[in-house]
PDB file of N, CA and C in Angstrom:
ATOM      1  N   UNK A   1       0.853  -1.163   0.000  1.00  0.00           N
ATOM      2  CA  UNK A   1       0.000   0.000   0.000  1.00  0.00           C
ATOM      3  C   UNK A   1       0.904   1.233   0.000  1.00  0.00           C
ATOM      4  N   UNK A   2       0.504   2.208  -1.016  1.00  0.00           N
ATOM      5  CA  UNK A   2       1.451   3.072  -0.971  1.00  0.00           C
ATOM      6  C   UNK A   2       0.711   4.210  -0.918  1.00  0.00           C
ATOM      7  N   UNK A   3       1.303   5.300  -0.408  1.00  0.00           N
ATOM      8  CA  UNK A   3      -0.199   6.764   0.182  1.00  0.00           C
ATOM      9  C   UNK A   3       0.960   7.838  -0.140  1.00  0.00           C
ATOM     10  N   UNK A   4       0.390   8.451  -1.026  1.00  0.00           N
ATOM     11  CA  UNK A   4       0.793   9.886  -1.794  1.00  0.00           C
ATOM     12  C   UNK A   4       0.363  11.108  -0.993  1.00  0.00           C
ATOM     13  N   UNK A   5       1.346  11.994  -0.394  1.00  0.00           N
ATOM     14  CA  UNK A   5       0.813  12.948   0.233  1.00  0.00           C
ATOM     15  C   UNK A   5       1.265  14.460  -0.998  1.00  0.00           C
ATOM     16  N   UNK A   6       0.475  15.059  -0.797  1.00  0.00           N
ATOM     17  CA  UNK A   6       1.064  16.384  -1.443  1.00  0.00           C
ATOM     18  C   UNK A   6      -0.249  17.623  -1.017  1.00  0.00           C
ATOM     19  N   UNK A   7       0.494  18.572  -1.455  1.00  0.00           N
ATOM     20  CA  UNK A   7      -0.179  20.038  -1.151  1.00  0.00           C
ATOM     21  C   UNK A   7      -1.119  20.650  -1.799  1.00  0.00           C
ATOM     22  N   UNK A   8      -1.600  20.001  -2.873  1.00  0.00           N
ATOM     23  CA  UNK A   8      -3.011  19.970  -3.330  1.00  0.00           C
ATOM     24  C   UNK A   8      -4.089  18.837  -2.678  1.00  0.00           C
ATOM     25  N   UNK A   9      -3.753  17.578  -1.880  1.00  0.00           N
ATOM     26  CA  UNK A   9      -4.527  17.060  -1.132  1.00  0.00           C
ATOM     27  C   UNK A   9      -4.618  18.218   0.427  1.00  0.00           C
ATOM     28  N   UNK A  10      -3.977  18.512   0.921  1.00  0.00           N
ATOM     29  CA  UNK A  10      -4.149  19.172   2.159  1.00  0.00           C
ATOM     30  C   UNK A  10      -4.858  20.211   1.808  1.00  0.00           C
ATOM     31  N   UNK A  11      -5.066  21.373   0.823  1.00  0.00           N
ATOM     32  CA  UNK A  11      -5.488  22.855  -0.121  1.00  0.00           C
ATOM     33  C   UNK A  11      -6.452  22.155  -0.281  1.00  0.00           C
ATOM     34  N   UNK A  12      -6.789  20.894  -0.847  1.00  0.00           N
ATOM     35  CA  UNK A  12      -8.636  20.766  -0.552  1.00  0.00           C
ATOM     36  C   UNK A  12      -9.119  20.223   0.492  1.00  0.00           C
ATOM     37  N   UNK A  13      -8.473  19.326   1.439  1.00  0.00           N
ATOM     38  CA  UNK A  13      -9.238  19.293   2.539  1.00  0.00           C
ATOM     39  C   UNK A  13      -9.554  20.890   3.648  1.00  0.00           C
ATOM     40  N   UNK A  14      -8.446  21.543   3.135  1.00  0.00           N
ATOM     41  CA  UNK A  14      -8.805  22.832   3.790  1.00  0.00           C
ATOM     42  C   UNK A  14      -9.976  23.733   3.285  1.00  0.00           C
ATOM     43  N   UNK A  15     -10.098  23.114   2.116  1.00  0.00           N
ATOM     44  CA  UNK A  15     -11.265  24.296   1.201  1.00  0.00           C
ATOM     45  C   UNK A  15     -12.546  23.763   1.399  1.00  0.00           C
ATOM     46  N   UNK A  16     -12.354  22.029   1.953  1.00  0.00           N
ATOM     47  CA  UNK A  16     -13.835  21.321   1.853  1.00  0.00           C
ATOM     48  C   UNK A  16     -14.280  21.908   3.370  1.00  0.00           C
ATOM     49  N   UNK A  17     -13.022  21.811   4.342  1.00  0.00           N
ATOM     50  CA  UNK A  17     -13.348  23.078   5.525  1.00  0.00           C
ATOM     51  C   UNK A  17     -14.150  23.768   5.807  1.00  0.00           C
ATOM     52  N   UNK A  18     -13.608  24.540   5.038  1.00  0.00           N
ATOM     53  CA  UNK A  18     -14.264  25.774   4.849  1.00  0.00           C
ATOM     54  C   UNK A  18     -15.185  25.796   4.180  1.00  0.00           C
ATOM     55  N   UNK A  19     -15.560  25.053   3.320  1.00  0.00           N
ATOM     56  CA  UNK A  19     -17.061  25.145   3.010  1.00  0.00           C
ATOM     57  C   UNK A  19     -18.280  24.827   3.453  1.00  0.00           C
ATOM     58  N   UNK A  20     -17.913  23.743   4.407  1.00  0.00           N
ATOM     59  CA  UNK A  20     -18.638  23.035   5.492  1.00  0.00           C
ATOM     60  C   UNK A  20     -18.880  24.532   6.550  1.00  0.00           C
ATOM     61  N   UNK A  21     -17.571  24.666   7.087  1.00  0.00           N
ATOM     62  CA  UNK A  21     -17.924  26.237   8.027  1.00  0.00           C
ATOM     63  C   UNK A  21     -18.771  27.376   7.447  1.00  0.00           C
ATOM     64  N   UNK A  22     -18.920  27.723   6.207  1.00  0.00           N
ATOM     65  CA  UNK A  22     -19.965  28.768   5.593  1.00  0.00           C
ATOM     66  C   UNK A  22     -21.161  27.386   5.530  1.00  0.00           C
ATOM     67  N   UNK A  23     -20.865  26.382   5.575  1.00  0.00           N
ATOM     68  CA  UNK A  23     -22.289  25.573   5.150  1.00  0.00           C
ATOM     69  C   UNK A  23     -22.620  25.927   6.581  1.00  0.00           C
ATOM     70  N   UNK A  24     -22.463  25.708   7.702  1.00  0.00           N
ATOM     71  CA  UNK A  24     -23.075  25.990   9.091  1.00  0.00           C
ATOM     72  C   UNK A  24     -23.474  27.155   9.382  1.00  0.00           C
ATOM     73  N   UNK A  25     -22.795  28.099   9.174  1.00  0.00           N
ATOM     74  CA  UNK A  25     -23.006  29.161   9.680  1.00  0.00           C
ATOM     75  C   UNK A  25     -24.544  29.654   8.927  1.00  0.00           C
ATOM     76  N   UNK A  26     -24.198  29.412   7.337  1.00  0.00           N
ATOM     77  CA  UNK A  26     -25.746  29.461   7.304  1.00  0.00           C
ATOM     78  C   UNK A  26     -27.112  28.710   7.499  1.00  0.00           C
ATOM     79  N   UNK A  27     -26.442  27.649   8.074  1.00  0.00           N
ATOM     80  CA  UNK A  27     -27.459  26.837   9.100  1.00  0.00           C
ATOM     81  C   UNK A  27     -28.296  27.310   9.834  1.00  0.00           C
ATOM     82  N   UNK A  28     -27.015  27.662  10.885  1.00  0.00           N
ATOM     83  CA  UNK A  28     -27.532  28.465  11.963  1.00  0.00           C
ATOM     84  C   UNK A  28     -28.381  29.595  11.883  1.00  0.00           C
ATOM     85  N   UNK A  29     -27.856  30.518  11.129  1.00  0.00           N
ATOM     86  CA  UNK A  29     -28.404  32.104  10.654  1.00  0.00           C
ATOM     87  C   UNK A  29     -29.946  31.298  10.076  1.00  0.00           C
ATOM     88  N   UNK A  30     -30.101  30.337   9.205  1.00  0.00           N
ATOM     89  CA  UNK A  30     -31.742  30.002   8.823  1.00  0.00           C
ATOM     90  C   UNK A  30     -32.060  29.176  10.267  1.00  0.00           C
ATOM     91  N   UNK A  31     -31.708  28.512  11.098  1.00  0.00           N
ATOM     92  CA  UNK A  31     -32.621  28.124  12.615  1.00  0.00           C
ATOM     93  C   UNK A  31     -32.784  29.434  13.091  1.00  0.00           C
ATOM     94  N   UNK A  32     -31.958  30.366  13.326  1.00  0.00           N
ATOM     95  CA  UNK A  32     -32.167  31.302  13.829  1.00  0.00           C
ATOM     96  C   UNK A  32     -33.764  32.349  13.405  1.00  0.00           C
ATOM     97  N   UNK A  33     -33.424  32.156  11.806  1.00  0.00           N
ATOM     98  CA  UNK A  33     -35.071  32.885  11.354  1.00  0.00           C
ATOM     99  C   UNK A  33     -35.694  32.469  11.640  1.00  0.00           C
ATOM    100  N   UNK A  34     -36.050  30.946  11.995  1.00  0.00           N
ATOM    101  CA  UNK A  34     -37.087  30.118  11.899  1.00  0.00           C
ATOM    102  C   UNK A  34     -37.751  30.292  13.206  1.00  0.00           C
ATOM    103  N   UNK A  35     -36.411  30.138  14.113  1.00  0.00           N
ATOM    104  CA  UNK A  35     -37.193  30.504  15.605  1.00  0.00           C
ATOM    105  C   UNK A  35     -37.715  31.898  15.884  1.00  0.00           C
ATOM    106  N   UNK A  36     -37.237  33.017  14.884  1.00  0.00           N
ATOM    107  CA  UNK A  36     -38.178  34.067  15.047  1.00  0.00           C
ATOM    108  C   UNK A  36     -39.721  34.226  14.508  1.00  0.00           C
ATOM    109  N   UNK A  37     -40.207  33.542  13.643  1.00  0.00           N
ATOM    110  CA  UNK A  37     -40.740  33.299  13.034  1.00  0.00           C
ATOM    111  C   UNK A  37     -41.729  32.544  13.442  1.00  0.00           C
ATOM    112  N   UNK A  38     -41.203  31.052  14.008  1.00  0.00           N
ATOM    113  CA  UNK A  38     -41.994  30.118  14.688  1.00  0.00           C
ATOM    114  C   UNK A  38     -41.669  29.903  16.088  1.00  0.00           C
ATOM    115  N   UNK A  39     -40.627  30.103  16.519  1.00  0.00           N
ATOM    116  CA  UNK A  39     -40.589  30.045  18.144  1.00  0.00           C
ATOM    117  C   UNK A  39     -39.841  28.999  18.008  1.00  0.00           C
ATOM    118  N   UNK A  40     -39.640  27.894  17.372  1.00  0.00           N
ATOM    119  CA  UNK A  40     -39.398  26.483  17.232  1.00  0.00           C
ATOM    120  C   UNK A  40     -37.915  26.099  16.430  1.00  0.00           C
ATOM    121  N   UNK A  41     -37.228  26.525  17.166  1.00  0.00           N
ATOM    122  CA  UNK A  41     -35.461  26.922  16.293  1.00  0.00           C
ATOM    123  C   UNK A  41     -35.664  24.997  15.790  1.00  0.00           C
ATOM    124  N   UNK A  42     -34.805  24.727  14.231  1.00  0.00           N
ATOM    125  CA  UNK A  42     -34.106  23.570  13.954  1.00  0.00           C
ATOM    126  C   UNK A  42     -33.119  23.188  15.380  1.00  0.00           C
ATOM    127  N   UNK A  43     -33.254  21.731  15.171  1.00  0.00           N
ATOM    128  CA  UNK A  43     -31.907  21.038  15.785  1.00  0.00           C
ATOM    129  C   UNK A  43     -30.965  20.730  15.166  1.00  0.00           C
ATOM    130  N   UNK A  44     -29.967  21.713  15.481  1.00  0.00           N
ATOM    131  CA  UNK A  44     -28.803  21.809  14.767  1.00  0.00           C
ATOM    132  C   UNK A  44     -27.541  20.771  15.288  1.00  0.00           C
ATOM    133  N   UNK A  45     -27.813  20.058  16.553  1.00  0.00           N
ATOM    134  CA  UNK A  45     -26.920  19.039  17.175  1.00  0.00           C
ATOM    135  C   UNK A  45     -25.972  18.334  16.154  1.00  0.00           C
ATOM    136  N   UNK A  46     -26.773  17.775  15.290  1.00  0.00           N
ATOM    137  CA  UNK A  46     -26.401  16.746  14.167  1.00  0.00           C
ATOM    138  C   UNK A  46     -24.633  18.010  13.371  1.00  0.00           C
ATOM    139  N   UNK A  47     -24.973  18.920  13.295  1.00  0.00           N
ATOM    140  CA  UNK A  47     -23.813  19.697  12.612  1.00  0.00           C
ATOM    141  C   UNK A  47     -22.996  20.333  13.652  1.00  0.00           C
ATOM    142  N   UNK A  48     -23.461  20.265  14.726  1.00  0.00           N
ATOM    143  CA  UNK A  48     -21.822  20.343  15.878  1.00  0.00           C
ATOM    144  C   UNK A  48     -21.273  18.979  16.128  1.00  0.00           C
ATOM    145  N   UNK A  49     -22.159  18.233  16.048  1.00  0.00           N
ATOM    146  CA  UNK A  49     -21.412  16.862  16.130  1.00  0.00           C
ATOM    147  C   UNK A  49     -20.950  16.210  14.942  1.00  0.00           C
ATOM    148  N   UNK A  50     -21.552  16.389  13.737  1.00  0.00           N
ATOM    149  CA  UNK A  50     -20.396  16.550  12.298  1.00  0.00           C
ATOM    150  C   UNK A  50     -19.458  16.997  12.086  1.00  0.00           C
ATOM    151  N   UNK A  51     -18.907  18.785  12.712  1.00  0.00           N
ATOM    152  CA  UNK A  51     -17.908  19.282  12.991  1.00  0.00           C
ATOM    153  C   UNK A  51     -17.245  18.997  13.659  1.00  0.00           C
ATOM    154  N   UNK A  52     -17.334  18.051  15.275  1.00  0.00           N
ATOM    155  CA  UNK A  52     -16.067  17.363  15.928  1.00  0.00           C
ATOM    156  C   UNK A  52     -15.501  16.262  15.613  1.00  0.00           C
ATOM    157  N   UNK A  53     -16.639  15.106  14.574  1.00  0.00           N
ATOM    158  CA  UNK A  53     -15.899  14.789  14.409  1.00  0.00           C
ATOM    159  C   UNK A  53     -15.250  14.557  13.204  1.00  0.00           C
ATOM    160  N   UNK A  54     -15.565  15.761  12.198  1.00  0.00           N
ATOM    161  CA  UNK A  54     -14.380  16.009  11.132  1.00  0.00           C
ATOM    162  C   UNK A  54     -13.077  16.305  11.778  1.00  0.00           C
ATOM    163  N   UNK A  55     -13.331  17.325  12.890  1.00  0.00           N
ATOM    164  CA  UNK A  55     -12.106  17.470  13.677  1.00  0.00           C
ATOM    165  C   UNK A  55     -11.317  16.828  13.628  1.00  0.00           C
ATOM    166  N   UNK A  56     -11.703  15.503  14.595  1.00  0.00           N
ATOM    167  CA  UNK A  56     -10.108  14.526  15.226  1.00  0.00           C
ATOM    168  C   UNK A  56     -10.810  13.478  13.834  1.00  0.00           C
ATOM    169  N   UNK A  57     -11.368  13.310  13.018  1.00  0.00           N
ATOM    170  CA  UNK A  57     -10.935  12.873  11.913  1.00  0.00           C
ATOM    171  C   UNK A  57      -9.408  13.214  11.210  1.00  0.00           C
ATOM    172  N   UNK A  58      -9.787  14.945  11.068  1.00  0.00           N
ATOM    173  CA  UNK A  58      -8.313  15.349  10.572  1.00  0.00           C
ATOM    174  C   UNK A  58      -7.722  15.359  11.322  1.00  0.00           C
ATOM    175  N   UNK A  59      -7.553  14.882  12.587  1.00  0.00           N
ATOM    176  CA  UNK A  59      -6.638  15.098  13.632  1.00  0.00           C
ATOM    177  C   UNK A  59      -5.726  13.851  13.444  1.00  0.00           C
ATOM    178  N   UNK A  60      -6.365  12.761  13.121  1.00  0.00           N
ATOM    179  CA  UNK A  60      -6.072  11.578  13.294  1.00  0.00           C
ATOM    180  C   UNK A  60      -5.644  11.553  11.747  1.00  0.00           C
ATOM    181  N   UNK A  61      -5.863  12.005  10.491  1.00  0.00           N
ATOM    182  CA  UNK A  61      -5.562  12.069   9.129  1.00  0.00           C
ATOM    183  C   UNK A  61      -3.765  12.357   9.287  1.00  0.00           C
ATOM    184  N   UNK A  62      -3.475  13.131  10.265  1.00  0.00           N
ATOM    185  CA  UNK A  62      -2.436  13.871  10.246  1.00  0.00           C
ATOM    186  C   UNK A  62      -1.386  13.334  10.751  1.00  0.00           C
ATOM    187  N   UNK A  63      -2.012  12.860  11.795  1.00  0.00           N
ATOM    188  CA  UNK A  63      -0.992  11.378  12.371  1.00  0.00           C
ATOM    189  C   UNK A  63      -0.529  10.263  11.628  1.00  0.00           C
ATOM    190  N   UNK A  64      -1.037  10.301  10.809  1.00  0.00           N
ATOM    191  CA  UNK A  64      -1.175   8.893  10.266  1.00  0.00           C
ATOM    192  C   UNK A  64      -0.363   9.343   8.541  1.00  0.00           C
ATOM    193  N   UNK A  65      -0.556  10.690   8.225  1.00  0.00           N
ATOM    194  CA  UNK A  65       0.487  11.081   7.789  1.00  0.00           C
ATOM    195  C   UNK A  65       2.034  11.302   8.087  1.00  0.00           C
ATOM    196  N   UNK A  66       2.253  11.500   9.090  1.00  0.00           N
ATOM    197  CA  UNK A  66       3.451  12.055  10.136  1.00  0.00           C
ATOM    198  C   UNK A  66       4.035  10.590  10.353  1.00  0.00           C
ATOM    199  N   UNK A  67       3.203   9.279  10.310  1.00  0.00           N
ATOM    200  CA  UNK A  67       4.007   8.261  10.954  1.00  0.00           C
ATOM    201  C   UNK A  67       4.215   7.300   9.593  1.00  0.00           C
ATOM    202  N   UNK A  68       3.459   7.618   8.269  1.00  0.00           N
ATOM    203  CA  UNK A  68       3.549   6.788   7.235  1.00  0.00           C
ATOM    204  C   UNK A  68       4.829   7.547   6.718  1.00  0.00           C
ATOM    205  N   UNK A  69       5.441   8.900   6.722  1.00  0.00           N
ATOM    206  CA  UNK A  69       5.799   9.621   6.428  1.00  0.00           C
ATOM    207  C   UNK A  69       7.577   8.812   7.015  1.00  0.00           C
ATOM    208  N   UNK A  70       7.426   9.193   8.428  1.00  0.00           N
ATOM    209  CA  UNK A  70       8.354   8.490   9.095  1.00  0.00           C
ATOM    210  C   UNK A  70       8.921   6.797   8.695  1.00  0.00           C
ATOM    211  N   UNK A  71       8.138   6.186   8.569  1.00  0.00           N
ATOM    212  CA  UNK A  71       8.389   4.841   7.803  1.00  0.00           C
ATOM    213  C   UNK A  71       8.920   4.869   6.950  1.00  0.00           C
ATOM    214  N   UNK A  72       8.087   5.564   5.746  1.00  0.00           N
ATOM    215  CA  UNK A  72       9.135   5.336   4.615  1.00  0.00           C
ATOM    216  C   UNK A  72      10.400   5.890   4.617  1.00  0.00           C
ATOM    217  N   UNK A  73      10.706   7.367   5.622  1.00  0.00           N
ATOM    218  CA  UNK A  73      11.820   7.550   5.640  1.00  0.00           C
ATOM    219  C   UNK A  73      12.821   6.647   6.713  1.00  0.00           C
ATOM    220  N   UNK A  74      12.706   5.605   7.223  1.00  0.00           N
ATOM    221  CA  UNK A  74      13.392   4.904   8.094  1.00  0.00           C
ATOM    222  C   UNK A  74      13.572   3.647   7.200  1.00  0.00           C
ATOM    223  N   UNK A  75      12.360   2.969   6.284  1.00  0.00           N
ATOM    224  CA  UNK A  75      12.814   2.336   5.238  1.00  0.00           C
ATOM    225  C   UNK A  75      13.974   2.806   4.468  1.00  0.00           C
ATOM    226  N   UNK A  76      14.262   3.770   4.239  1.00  0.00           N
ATOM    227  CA  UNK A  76      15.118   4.389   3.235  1.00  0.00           C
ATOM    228  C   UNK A  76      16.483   4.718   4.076  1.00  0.00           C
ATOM    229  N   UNK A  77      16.767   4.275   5.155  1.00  0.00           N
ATOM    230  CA  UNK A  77      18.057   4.939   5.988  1.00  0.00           C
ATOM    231  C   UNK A  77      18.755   3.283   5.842  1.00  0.00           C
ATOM    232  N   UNK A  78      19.996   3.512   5.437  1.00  0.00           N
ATOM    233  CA  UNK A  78      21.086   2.352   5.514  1.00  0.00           C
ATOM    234  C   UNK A  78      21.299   2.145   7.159  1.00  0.00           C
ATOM    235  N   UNK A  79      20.986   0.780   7.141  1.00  0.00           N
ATOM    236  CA  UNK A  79      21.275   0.047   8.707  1.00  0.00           C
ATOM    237  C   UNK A  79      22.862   0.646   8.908  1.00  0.00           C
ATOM    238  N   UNK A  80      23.654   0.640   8.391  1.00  0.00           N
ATOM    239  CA  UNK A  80      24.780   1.570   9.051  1.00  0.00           C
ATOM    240  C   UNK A  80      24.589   2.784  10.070  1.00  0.00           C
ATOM    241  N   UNK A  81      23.574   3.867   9.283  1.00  0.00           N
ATOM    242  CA  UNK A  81      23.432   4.520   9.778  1.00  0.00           C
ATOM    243  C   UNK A  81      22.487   4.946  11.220  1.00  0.00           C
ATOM    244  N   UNK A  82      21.801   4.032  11.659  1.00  0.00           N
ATOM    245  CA  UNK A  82      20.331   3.541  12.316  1.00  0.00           C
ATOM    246  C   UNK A  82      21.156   3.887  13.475  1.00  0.00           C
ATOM    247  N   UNK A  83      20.726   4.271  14.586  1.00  0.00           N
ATOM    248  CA  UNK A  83      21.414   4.418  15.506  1.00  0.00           C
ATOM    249  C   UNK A  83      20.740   3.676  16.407  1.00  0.00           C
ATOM    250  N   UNK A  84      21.495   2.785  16.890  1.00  0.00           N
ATOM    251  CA  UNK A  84      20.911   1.819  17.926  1.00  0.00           C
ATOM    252  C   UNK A  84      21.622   1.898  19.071  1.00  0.00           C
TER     253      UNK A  84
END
């Protein structure tokens, strides 16, 4: 299994981000009319709890970059050099 990292994968998970964050916010801003309107705001639970755990999703995306990252560069070091 081999996993390609580069800076157009990270530039869209940051942009899908952020689109999700303007997707909420105007969530909120329409529960918000609604409860003026009807008294009866949406339950918005479901999209704070989508947002945490995209969170340690990417939290955990990142790790798992950082240590696949590390591997292959320890694959690639001559046992001479390995410091044991």
């Amino acid at each position: 299994m081999k996993f390609c990292f580069n800076i157009s994968t990270d530039m869209f998970v940051f942009q899908l981000r952020d689109a999700f964050y303007e997707v909420e916010e105007r969530v909120k801003k329409i529960g918000r009319w609604k409860a003026a309107i009807t008294e009866k705001p949406y339950d918005i639970r479901f999209v704070v709890e989508m947002r945490a755990r995209m969170d340690v999703r990417q939290e955990l995306w990142k790790y798992f970059e950082v240590s696949t990252l590390a591997v292959q560069e320890w694959k690639a070091t001559y046992f001479k050099k390995v410091n044991v």
